[in-house]
C-alpha atoms as a PDB file:
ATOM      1  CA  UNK A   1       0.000   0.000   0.000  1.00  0.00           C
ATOM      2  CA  UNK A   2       1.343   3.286  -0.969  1.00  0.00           C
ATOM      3  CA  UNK A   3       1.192   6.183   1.736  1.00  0.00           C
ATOM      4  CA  UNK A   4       0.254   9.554   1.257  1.00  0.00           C
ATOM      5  CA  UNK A   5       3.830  10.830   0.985  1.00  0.00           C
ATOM      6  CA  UNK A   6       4.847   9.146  -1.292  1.00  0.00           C
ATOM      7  CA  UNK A   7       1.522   9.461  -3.366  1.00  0.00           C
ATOM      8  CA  UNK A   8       1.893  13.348  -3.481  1.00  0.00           C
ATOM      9  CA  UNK A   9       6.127  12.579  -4.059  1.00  0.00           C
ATOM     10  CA  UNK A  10       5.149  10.788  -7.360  1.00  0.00           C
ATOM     11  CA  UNK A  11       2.434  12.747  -8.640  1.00  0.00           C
ATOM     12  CA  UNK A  12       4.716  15.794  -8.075  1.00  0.00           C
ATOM     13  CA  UNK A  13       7.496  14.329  -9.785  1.00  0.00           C
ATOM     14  CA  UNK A  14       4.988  12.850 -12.925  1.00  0.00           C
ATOM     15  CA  UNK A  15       3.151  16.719 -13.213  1.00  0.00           C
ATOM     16  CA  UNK A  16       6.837  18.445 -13.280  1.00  0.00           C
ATOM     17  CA  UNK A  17       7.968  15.458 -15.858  1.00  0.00           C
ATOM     18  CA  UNK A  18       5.108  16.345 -17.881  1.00  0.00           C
ATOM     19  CA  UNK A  19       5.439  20.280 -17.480  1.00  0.00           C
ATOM     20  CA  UNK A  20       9.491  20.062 -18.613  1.00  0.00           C
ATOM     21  CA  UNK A  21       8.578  17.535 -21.651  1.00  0.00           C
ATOM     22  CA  UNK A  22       5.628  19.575 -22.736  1.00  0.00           C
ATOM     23  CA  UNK A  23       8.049  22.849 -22.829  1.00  0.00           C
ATOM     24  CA  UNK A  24      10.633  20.763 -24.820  1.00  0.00           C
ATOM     25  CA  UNK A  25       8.344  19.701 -27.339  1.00  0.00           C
ATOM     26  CA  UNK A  26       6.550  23.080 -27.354  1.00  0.00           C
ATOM     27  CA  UNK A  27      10.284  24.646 -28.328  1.00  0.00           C
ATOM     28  CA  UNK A  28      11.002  22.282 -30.805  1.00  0.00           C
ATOM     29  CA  UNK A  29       8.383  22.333 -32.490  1.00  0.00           C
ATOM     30  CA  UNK A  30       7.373  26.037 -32.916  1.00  0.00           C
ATOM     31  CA  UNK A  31       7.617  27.914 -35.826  1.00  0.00           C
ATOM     32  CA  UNK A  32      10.429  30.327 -36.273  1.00  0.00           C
ATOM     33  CA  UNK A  33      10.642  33.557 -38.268  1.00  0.00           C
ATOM     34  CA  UNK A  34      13.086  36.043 -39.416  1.00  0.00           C
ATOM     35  CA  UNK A  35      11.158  38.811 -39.528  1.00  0.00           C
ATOM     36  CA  UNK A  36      10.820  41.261 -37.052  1.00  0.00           C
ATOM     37  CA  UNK A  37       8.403  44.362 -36.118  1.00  0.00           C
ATOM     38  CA  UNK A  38       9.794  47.467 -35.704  1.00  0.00           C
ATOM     39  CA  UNK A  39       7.386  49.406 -34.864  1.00  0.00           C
ATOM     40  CA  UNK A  40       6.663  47.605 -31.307  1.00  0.00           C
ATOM     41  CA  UNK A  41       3.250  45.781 -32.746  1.00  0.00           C
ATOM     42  CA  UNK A  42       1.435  49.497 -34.396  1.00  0.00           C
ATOM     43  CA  UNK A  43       0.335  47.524 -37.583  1.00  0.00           C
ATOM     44  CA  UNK A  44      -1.493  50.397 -38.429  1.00  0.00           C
ATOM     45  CA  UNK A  45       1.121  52.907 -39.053  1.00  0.00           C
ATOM     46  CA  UNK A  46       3.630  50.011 -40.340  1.00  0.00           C
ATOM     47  CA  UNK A  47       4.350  50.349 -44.530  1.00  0.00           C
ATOM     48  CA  UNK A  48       5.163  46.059 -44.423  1.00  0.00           C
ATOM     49  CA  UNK A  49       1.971  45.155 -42.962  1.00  0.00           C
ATOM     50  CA  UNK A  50       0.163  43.815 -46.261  1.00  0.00           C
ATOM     51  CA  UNK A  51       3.408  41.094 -46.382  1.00  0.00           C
ATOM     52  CA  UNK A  52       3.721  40.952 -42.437  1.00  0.00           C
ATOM     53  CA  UNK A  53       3.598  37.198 -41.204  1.00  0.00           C
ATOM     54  CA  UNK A  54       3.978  37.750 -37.654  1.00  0.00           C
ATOM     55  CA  UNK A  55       1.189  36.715 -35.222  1.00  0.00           C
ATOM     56  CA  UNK A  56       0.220  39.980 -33.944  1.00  0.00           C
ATOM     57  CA  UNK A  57      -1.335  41.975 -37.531  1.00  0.00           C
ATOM     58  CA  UNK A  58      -4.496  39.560 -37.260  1.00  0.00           C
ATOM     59  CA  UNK A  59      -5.724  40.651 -33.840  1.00  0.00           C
END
Protein backbone atom coordinates (compact mmCIF):
# COMPACT_ATOMS: atom_id res chain seq x y z
CA UNK A 1 0.00 0.00 0.00
CA UNK A 2 1.34 3.29 -0.97
CA UNK A 3 1.19 6.18 1.74
CA UNK A 4 0.25 9.55 1.26
CA UNK A 5 3.83 10.83 0.99
CA UNK A 6 4.85 9.15 -1.29
CA UNK A 7 1.52 9.46 -3.37
CA UNK A 8 1.89 13.35 -3.48
CA UNK A 9 6.13 12.58 -4.06
CA UNK A 10 5.15 10.79 -7.36
CA UNK A 11 2.43 12.75 -8.64
CA UNK A 12 4.72 15.79 -8.08
CA UNK A 13 7.50 14.33 -9.78
CA UNK A 14 4.99 12.85 -12.92
CA UNK A 15 3.15 16.72 -13.21
CA UNK A 16 6.84 18.45 -13.28
CA UNK A 17 7.97 15.46 -15.86
CA UNK A 18 5.11 16.35 -17.88
CA UNK A 19 5.44 20.28 -17.48
CA UNK A 20 9.49 20.06 -18.61
CA UNK A 21 8.58 17.53 -21.65
CA UNK A 22 5.63 19.58 -22.74
CA UNK A 23 8.05 22.85 -22.83
CA UNK A 24 10.63 20.76 -24.82
CA UNK A 25 8.34 19.70 -27.34
CA UNK A 26 6.55 23.08 -27.35
CA UNK A 27 10.28 24.65 -28.33
CA UNK A 28 11.00 22.28 -30.81
CA UNK A 29 8.38 22.33 -32.49
CA UNK A 30 7.37 26.04 -32.92
CA UNK A 31 7.62 27.91 -35.83
CA UNK A 32 10.43 30.33 -36.27
CA UNK A 33 10.64 33.56 -38.27
CA UNK A 34 13.09 36.04 -39.42
CA UNK A 35 11.16 38.81 -39.53
CA UNK A 36 10.82 41.26 -37.05
CA UNK A 37 8.40 44.36 -36.12
CA UNK A 38 9.79 47.47 -35.70
CA UNK A 39 7.39 49.41 -34.86
CA UNK A 40 6.66 47.60 -31.31
CA UNK A 41 3.25 45.78 -32.75
CA UNK A 42 1.44 49.50 -34.40
CA UNK A 43 0.34 47.52 -37.58
CA UNK A 44 -1.49 50.40 -38.43
CA UNK A 45 1.12 52.91 -39.05
CA UNK A 46 3.63 50.01 -40.34
CA UNK A 47 4.35 50.35 -44.53
CA UNK A 48 5.16 46.06 -44.42
CA UNK A 49 1.97 45.15 -42.96
CA UNK A 50 0.16 43.81 -46.26
CA UNK A 51 3.41 41.09 -46.38
CA UNK A 52 3.72 40.95 -42.44
CA UNK A 53 3.60 37.20 -41.20
CA UNK A 54 3.98 37.75 -37.65
CA UNK A 55 1.19 36.71 -35.22
CA UNK A 56 0.22 39.98 -33.94
CA UNK A 57 -1.33 41.97 -37.53
CA UNK A 58 -4.50 39.56 -37.26
CA UNK A 59 -5.72 40.65 -33.84
Amino acid sequence: MINRREFIKTALRSIGLVAIVSIAVFLAVREETDEKCDLDFVCESCKKVDSCSLDKKNK
